[in-house]
N, C-alpha and C. Protein backbone atom coordinates (compact mmCIF):
# COMPACT_ATOMS: atom_id res chain seq x y z
N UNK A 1 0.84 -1.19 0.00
CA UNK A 1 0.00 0.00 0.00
C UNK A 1 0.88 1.25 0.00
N UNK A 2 0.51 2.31 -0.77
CA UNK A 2 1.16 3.90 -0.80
C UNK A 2 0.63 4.45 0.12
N UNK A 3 1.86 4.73 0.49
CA UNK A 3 1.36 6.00 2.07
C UNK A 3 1.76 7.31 1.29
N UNK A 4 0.40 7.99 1.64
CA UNK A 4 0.54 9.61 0.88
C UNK A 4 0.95 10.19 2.39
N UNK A 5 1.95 11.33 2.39
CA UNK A 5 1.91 12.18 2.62
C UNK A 5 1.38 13.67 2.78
N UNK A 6 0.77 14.45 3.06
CA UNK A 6 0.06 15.35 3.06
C UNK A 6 0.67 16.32 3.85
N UNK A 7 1.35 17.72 3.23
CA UNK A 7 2.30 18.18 3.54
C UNK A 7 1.47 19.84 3.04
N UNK A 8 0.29 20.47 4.37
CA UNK A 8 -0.27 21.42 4.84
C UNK A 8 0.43 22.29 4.90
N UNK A 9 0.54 24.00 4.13
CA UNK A 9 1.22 25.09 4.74
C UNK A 9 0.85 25.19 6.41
N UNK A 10 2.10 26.09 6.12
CA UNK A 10 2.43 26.35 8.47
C UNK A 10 1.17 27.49 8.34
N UNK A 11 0.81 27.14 9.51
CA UNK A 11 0.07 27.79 10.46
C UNK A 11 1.11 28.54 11.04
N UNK A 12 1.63 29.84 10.77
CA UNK A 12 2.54 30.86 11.77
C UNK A 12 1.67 31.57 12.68
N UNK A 13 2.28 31.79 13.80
CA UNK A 13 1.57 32.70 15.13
C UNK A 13 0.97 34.13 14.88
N UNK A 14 0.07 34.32 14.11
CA UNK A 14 -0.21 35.31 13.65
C UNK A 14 -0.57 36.16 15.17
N UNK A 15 -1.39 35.74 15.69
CA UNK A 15 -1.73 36.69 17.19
C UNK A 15 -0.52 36.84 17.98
N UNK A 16 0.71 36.08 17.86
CA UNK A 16 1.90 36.33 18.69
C UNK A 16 2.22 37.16 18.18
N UNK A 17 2.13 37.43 16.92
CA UNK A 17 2.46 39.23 15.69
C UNK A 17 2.01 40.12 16.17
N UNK A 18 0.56 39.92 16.18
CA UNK A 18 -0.47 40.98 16.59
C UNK A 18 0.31 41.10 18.53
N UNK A 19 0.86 40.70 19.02
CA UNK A 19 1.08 40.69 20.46
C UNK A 19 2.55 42.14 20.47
N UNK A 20 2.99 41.15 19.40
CA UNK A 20 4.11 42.05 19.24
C UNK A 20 4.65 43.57 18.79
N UNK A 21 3.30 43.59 17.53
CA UNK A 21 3.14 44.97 17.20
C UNK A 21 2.70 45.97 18.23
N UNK A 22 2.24 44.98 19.68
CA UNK A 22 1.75 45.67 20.66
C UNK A 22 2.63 46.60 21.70
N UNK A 23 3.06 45.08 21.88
CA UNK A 23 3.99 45.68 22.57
C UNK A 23 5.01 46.55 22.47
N UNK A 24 5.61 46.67 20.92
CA UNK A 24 6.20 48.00 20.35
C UNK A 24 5.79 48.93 20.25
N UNK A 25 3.98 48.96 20.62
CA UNK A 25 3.41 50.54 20.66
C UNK A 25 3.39 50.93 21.87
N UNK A 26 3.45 49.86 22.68
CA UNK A 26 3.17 50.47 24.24
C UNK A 26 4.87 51.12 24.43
N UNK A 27 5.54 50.47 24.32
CA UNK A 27 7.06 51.32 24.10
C UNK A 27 7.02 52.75 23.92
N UNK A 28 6.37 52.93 22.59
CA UNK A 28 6.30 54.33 22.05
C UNK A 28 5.45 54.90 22.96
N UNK A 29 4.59 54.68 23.63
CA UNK A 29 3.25 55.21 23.91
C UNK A 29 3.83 56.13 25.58
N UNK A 30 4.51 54.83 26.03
CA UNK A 30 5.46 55.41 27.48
C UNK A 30 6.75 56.42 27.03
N UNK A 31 7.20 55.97 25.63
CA UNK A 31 8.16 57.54 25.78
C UNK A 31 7.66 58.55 25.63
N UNK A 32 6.21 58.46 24.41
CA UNK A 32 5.26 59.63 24.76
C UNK A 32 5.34 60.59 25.65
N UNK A 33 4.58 59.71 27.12
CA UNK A 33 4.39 60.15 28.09
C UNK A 33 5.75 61.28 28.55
N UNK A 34 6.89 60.49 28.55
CA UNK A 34 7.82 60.82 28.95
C UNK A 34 8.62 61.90 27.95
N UNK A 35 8.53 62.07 27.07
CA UNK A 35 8.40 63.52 25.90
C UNK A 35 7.76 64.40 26.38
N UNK A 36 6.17 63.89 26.51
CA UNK A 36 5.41 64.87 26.35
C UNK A 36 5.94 65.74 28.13
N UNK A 37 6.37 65.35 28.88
CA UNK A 37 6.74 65.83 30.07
C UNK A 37 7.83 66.61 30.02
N UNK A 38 8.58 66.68 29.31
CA UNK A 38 9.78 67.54 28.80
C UNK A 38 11.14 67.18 28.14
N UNK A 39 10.81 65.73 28.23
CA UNK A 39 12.14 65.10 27.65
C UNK A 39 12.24 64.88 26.28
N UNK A 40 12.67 65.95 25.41
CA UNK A 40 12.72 65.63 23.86
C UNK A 40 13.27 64.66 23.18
N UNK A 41 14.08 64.20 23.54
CA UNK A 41 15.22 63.24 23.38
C UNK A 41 14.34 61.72 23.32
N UNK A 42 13.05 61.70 23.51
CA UNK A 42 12.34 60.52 23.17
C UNK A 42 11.70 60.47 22.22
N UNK A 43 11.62 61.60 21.64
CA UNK A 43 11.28 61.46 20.18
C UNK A 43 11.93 60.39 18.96
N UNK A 44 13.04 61.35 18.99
CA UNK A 44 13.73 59.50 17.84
C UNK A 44 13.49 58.44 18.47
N UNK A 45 13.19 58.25 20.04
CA UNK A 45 12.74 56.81 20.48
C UNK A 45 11.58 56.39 19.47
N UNK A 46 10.61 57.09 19.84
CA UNK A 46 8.96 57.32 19.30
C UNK A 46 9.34 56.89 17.50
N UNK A 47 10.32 57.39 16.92
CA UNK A 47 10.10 57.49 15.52
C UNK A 47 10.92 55.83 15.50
N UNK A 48 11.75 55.82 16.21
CA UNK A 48 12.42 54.39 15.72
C UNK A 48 11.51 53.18 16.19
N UNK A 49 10.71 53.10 17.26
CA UNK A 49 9.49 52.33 17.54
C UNK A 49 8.10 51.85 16.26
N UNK A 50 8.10 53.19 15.39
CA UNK A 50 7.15 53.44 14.56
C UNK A 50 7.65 52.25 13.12
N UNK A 51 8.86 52.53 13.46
CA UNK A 51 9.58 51.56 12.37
C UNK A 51 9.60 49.94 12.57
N UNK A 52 9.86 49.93 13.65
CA UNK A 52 10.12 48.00 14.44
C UNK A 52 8.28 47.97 14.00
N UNK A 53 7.70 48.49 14.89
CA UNK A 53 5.93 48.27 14.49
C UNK A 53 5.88 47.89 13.09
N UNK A 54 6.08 49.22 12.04
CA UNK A 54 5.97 48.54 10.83
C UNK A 54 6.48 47.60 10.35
N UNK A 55 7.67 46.94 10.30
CA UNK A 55 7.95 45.76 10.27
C UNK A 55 7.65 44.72 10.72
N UNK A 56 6.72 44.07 12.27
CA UNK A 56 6.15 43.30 12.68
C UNK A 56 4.55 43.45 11.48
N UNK A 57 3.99 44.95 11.83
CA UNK A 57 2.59 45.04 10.55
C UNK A 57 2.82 44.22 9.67
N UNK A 58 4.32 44.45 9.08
CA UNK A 58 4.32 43.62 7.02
C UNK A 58 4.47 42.11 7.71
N UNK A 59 5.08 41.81 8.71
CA UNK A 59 5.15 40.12 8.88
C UNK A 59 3.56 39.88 8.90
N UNK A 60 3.34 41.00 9.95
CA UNK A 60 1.53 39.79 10.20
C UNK A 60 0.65 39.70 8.41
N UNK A 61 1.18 40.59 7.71
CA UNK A 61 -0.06 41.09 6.49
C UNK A 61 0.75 39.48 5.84
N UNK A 62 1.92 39.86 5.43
CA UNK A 62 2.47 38.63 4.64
C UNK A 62 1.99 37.30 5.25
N UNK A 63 2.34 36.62 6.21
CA UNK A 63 1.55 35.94 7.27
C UNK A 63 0.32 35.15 6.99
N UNK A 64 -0.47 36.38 7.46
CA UNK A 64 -2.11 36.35 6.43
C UNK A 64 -2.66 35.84 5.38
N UNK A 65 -1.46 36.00 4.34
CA UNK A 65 -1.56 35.91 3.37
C UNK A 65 -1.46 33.94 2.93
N UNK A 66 -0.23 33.62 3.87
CA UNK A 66 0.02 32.25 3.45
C UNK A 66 -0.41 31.00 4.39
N UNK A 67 -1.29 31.72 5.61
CA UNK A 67 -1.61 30.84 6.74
C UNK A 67 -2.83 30.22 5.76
N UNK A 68 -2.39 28.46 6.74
CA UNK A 68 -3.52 27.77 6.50
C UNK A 68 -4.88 27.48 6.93
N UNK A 69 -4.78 28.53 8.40
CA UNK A 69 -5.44 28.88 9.35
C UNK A 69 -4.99 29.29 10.72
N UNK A 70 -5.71 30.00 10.81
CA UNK A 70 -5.63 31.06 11.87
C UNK A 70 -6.60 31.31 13.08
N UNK A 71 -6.08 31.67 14.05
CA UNK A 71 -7.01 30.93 15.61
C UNK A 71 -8.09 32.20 15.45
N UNK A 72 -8.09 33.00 14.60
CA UNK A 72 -9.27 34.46 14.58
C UNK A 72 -9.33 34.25 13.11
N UNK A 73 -10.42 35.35 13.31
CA UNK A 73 -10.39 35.58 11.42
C UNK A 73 -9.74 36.41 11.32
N UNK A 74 -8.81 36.27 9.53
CA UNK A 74 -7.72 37.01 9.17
C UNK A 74 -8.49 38.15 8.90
N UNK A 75 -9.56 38.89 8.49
CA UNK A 75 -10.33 40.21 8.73
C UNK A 75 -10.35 40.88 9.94
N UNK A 76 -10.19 40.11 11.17
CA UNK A 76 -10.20 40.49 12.37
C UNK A 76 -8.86 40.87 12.90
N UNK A 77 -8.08 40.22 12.65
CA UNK A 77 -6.62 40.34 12.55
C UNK A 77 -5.79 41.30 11.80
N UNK A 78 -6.14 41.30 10.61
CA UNK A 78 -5.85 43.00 9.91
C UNK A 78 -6.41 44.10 10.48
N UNK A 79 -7.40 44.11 10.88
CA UNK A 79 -8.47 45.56 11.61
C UNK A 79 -7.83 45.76 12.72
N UNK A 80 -7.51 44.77 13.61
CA UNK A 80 -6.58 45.21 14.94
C UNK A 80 -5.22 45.46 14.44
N UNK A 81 -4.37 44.98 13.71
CA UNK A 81 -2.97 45.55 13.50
C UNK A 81 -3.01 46.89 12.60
N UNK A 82 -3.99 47.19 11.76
CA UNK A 82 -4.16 48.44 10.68
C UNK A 82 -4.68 49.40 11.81
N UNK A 83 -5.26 48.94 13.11
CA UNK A 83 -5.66 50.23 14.26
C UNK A 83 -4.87 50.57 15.25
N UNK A 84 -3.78 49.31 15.90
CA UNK A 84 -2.76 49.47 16.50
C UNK A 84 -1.57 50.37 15.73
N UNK A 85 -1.91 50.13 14.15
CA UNK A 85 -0.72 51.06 13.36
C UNK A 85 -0.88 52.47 13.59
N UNK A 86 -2.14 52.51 13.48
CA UNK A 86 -2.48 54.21 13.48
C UNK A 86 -2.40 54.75 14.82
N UNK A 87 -2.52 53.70 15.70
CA UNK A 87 -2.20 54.69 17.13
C UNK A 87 -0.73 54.95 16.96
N UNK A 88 0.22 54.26 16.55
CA UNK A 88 1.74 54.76 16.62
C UNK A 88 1.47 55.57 15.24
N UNK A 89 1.53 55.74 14.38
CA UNK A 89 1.63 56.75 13.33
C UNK A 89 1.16 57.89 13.91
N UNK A 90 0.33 58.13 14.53
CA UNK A 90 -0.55 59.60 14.82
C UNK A 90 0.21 59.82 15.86
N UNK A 91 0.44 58.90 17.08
CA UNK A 91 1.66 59.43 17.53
C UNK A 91 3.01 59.95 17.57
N UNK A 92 3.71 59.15 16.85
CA UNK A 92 4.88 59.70 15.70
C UNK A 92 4.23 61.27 15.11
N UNK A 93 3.10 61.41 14.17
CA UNK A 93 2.69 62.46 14.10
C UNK A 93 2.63 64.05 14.86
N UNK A 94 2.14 63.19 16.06
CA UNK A 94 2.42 64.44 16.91
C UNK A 94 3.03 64.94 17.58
N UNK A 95 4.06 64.21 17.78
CA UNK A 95 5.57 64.82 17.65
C UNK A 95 6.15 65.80 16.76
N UNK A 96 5.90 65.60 15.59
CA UNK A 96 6.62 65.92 14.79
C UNK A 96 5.78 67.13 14.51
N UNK A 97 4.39 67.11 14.46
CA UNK A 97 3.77 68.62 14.69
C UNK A 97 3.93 69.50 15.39
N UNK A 98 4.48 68.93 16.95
CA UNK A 98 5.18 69.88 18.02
C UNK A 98 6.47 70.35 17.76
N UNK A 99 7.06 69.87 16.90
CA UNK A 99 8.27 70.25 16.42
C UNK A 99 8.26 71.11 15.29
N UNK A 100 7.46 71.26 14.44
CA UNK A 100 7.59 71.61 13.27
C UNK A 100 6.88 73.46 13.78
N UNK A 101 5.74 72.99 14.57
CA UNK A 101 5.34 74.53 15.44
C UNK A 101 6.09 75.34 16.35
N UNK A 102 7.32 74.61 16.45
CA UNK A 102 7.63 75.06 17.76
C UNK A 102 7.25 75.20 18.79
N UNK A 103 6.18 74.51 19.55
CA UNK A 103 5.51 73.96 20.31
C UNK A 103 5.12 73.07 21.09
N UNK A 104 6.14 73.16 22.53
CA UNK A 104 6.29 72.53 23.34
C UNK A 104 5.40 71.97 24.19
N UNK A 105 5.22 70.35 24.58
CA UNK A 105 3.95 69.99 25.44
C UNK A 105 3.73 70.78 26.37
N UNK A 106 2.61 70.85 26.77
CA UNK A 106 2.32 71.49 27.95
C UNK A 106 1.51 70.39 29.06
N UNK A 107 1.01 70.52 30.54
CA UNK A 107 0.60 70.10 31.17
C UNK A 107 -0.46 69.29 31.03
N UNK A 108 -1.08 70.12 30.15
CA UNK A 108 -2.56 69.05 29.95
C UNK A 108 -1.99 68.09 28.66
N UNK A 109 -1.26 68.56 27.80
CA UNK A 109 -1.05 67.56 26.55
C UNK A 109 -0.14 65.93 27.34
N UNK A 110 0.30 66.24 28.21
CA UNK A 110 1.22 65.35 28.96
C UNK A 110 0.52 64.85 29.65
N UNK A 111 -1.02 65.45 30.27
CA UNK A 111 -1.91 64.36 30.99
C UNK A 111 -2.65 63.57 29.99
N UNK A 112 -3.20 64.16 28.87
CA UNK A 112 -3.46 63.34 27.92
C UNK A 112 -2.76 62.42 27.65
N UNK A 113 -1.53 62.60 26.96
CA UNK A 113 -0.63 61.43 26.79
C UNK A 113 -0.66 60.17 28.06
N UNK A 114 -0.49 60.36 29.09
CA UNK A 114 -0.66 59.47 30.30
C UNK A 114 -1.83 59.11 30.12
N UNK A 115 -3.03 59.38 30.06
CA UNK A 115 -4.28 58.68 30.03
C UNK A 115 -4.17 57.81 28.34
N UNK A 116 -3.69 58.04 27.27
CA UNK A 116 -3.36 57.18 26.07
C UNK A 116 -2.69 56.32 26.38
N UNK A 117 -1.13 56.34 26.87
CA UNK A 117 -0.78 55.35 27.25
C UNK A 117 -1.18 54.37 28.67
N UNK A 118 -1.81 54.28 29.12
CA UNK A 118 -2.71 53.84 30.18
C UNK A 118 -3.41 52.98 28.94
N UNK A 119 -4.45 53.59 28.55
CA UNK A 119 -5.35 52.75 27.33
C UNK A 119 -4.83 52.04 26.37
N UNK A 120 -3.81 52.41 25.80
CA UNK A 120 -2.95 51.00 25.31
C UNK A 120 -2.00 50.08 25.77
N UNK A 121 -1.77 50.39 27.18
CA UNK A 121 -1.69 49.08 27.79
C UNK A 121 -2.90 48.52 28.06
N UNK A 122 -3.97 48.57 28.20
CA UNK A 122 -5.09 47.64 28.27
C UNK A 122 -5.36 47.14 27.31
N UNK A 123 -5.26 47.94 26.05
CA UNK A 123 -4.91 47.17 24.67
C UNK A 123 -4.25 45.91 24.18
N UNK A 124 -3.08 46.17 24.75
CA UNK A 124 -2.40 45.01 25.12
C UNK A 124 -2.97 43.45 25.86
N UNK A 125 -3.28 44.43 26.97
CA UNK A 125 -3.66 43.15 28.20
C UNK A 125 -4.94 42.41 27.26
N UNK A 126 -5.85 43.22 26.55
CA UNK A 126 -6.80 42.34 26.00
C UNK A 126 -7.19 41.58 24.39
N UNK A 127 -5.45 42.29 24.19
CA UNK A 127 -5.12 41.10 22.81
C UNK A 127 -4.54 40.06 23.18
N UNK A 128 -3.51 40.41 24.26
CA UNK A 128 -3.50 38.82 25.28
C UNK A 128 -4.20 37.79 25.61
N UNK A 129 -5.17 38.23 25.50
CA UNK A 129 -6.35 36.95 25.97
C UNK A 129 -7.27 36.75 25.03
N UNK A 130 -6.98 37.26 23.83
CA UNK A 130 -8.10 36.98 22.69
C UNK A 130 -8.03 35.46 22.22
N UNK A 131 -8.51 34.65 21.78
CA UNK A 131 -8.75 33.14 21.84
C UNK A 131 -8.76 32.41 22.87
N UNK A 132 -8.84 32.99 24.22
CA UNK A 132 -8.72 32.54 25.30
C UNK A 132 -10.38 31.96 25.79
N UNK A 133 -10.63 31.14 26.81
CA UNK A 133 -11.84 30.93 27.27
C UNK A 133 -12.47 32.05 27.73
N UNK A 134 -11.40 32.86 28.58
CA UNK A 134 -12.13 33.74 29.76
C UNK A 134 -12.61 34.82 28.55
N UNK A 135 -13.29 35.72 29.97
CA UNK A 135 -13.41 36.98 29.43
C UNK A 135 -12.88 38.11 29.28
N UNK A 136 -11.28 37.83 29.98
CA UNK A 136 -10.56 39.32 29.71
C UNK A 136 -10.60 40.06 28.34
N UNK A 137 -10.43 39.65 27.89
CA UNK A 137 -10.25 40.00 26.41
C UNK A 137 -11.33 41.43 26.38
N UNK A 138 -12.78 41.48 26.51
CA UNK A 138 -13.58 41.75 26.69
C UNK A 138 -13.32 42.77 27.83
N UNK A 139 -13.39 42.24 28.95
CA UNK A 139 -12.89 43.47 30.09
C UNK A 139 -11.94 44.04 30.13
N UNK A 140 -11.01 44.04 29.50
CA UNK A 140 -9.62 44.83 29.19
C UNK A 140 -9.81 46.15 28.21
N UNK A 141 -10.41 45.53 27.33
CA UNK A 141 -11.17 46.60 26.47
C UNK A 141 -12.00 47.74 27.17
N UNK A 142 -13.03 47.14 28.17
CA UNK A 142 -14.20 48.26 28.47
C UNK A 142 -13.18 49.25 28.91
N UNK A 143 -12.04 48.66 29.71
CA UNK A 143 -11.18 49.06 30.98
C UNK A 143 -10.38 50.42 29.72
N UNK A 144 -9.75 49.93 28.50
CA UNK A 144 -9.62 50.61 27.97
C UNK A 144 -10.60 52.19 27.43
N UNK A 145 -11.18 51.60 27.06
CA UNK A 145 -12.73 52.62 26.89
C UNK A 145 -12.26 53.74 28.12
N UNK A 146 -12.80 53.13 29.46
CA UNK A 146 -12.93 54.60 30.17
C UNK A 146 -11.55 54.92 30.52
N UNK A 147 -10.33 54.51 30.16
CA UNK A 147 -9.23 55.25 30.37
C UNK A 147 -9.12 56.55 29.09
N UNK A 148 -9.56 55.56 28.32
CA UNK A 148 -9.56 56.82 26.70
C UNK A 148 -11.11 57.88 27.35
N UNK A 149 -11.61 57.76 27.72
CA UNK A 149 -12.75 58.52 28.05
C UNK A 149 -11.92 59.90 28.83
N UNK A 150 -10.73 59.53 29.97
CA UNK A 150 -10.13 60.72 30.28
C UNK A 150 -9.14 61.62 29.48
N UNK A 151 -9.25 60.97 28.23
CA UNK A 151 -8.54 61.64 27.17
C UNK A 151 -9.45 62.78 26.64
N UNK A 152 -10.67 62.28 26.34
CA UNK A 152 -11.53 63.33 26.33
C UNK A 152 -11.79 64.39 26.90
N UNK A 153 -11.74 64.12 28.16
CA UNK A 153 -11.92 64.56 29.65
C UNK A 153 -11.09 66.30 30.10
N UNK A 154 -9.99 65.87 29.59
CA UNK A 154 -8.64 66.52 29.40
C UNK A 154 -8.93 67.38 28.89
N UNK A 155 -9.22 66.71 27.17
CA UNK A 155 -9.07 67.49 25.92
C UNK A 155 -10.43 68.54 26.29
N UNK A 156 -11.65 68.32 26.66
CA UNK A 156 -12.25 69.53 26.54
C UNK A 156 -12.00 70.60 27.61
N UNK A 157 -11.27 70.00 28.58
CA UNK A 157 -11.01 71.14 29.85
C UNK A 157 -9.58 72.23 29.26
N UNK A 158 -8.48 71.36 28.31
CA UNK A 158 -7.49 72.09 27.48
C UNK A 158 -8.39 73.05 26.87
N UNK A 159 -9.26 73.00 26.00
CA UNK A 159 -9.56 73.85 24.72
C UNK A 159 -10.22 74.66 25.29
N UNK A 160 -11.32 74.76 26.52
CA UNK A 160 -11.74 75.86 27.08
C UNK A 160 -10.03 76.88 27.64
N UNK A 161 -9.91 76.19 28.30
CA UNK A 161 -8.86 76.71 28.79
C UNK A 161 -7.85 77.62 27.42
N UNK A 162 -8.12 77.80 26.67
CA UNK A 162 -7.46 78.08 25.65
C UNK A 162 -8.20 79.68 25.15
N UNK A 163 -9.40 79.66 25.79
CA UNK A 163 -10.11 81.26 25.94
C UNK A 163 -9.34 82.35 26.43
N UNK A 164 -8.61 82.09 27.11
CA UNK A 164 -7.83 82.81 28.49
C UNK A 164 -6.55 83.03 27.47
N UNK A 165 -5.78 82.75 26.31
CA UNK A 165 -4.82 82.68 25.85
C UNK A 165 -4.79 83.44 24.96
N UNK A 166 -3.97 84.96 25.00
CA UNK A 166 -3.95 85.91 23.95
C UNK A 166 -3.38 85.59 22.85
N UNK A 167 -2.12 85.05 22.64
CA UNK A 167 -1.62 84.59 22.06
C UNK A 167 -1.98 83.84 21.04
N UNK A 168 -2.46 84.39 19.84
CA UNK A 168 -3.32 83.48 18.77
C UNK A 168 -2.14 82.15 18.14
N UNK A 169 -0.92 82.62 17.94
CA UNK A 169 -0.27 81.51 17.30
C UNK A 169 -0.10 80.58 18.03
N UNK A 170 -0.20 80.24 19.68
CA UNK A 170 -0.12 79.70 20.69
C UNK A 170 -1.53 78.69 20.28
N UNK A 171 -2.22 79.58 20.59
CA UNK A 171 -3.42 78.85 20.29
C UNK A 171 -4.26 78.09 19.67
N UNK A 172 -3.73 78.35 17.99
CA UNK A 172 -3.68 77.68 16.91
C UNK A 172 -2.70 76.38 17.01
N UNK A 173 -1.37 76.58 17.61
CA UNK A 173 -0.96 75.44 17.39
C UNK A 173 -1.22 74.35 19.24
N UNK A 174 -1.64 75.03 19.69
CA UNK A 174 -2.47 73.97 21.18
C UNK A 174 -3.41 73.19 20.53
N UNK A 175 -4.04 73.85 20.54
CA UNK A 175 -5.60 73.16 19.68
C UNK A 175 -5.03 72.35 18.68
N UNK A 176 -4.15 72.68 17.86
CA UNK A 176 -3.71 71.43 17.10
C UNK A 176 -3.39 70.28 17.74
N UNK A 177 -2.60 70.30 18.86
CA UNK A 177 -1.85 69.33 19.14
C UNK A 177 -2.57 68.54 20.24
N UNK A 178 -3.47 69.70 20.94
CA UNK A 178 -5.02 68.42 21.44
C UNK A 178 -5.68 67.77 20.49
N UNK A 179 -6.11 68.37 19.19
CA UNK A 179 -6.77 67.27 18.67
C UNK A 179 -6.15 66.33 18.22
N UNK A 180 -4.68 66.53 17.76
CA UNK A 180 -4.33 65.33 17.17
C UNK A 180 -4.00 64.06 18.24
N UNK A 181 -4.22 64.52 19.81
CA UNK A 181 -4.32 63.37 21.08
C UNK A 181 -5.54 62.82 20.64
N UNK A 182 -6.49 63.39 20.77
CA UNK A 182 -7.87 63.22 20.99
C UNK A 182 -8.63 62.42 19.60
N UNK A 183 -8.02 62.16 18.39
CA UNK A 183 -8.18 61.75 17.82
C UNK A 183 -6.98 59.82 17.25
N UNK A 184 -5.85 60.00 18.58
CA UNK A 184 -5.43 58.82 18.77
C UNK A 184 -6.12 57.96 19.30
N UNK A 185 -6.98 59.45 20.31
CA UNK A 185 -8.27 57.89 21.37
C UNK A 185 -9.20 57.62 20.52
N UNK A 186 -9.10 58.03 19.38
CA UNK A 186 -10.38 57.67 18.66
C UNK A 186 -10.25 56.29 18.04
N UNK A 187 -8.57 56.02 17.89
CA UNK A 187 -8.38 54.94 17.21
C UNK A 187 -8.30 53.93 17.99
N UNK A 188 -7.79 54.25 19.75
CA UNK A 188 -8.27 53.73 20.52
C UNK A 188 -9.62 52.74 20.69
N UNK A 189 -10.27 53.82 20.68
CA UNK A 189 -11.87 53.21 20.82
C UNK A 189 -11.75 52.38 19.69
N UNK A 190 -11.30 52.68 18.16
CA UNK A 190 -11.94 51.80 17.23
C UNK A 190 -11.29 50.14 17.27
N UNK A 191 -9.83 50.32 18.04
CA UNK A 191 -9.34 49.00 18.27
C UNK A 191 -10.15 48.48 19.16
N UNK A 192 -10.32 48.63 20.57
CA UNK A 192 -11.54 48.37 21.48
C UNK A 192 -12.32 47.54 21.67
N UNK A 193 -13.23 48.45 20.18
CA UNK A 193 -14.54 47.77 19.87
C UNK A 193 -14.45 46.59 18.85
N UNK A 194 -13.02 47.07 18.19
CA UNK A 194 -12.90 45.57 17.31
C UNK A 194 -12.56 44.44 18.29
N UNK A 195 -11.85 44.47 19.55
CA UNK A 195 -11.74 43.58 19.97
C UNK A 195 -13.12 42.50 20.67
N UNK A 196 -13.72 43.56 21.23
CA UNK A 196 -15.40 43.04 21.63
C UNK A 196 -15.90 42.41 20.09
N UNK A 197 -16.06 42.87 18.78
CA UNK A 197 -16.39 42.31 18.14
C UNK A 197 -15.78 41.25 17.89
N UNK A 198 -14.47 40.93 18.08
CA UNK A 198 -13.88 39.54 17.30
C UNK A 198 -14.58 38.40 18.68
N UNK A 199 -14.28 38.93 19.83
CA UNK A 199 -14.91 37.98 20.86
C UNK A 199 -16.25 37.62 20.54
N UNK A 200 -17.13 38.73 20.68
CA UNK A 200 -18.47 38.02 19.67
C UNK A 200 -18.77 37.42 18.77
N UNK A 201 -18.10 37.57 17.92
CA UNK A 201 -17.91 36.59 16.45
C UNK A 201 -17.61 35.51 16.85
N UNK A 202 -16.21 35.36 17.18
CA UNK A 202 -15.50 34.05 18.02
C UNK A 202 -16.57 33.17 18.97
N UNK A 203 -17.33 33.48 19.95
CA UNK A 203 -18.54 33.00 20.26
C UNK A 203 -19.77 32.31 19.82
């Protein structure tokens, strides 16, 4: 009798990718913090982080491409690494807008930043447990949610606060550099909720 062989493409760790692109944002996300407090010198941290990320991104997309299966759906899996990208790009971003304005963080942009990075470490904690039985996955997320909620929080107490400021070129470039926080939590939220959705699906 012929014994066939049957010789299946690899199954590669695509969510250990997705783990990884994570954890290279939370990197960036804490020198953030630590920029946005006065230390400039974390910027090329921030920009060289943006780079390692993109290179884990092209493994997971390539990846994707040749897995024979995958413990999520590969739709679900692109939507979280294409939203984890944009939180480091917009961050990288706003750096480089504070630089280009001449426009140094200030107090509230640095509490913002601390409440972002706060929310993507929960990001983290709840791509960790995605294919898992429990429910972290799920509660890591909400947990995320109301940390990004004090991003908001911030951002509208900054922009009032911005009445009081004669200084129009000041002001023009503040308001820039809150929204471009306030619109990282946005990508926040949209990773989030993709994660609640893949758990539901997955269910």
């Amino acid at each position: 009798m012929t014994v066939r062989h049957w010789f299946l493409p690899e199954s590669p760790d695509v969510v250990g990718m997705l783990r990884r692109q994570l954890e290279v944002t939370t990197e960036a996300v804490d020198a953030l913090v630590v920029w946005a407090r006065g230390d400039t010198s974390k910027a090329d941290e921030i920009r060289a982080c943006e780079h390692r990320a993109d290179a884990v991104k092209r493994e997971l997309e390539s990846a994707l491409t040749t897995a024979f299966t995958t413990p999520l759906e590969p739709e679900d899996l692109y939507a979280l690494s294409r939203g984890i990208d944009w939180i480091l790009d917009f961050a990288k971003d706003l750096v480089r807008e504070s630089e280009v304005m001449a426009c140094p963080p200030d107090e509230a942009l640095a509490e913002m930043c601390a409440a972002l990075a706060d929310s993507v470490h929960l990001l983290a904690e709840a791509v960790a447990e995605l294919g898992s039985a429990s429910t972290g996955a799920t509660a890591k997320a909400s947990e995320a949610l109301r940390a990004e909620r004090r991003i908001e929080k911030v951002y509208r107490d900054a922009m009032a606060s911005l009445v009081a400021v004669d200084d129009l070129r000041e002001v023009i470039s503040r308001r820039e550099l809150y929204r471009r926080v306030s619109r990282i939590g946005d990508q926040v939220v949209d990773v989030a909720e993709r994660v609640w959705y893949t758990v539901v699906k997955e269910g």
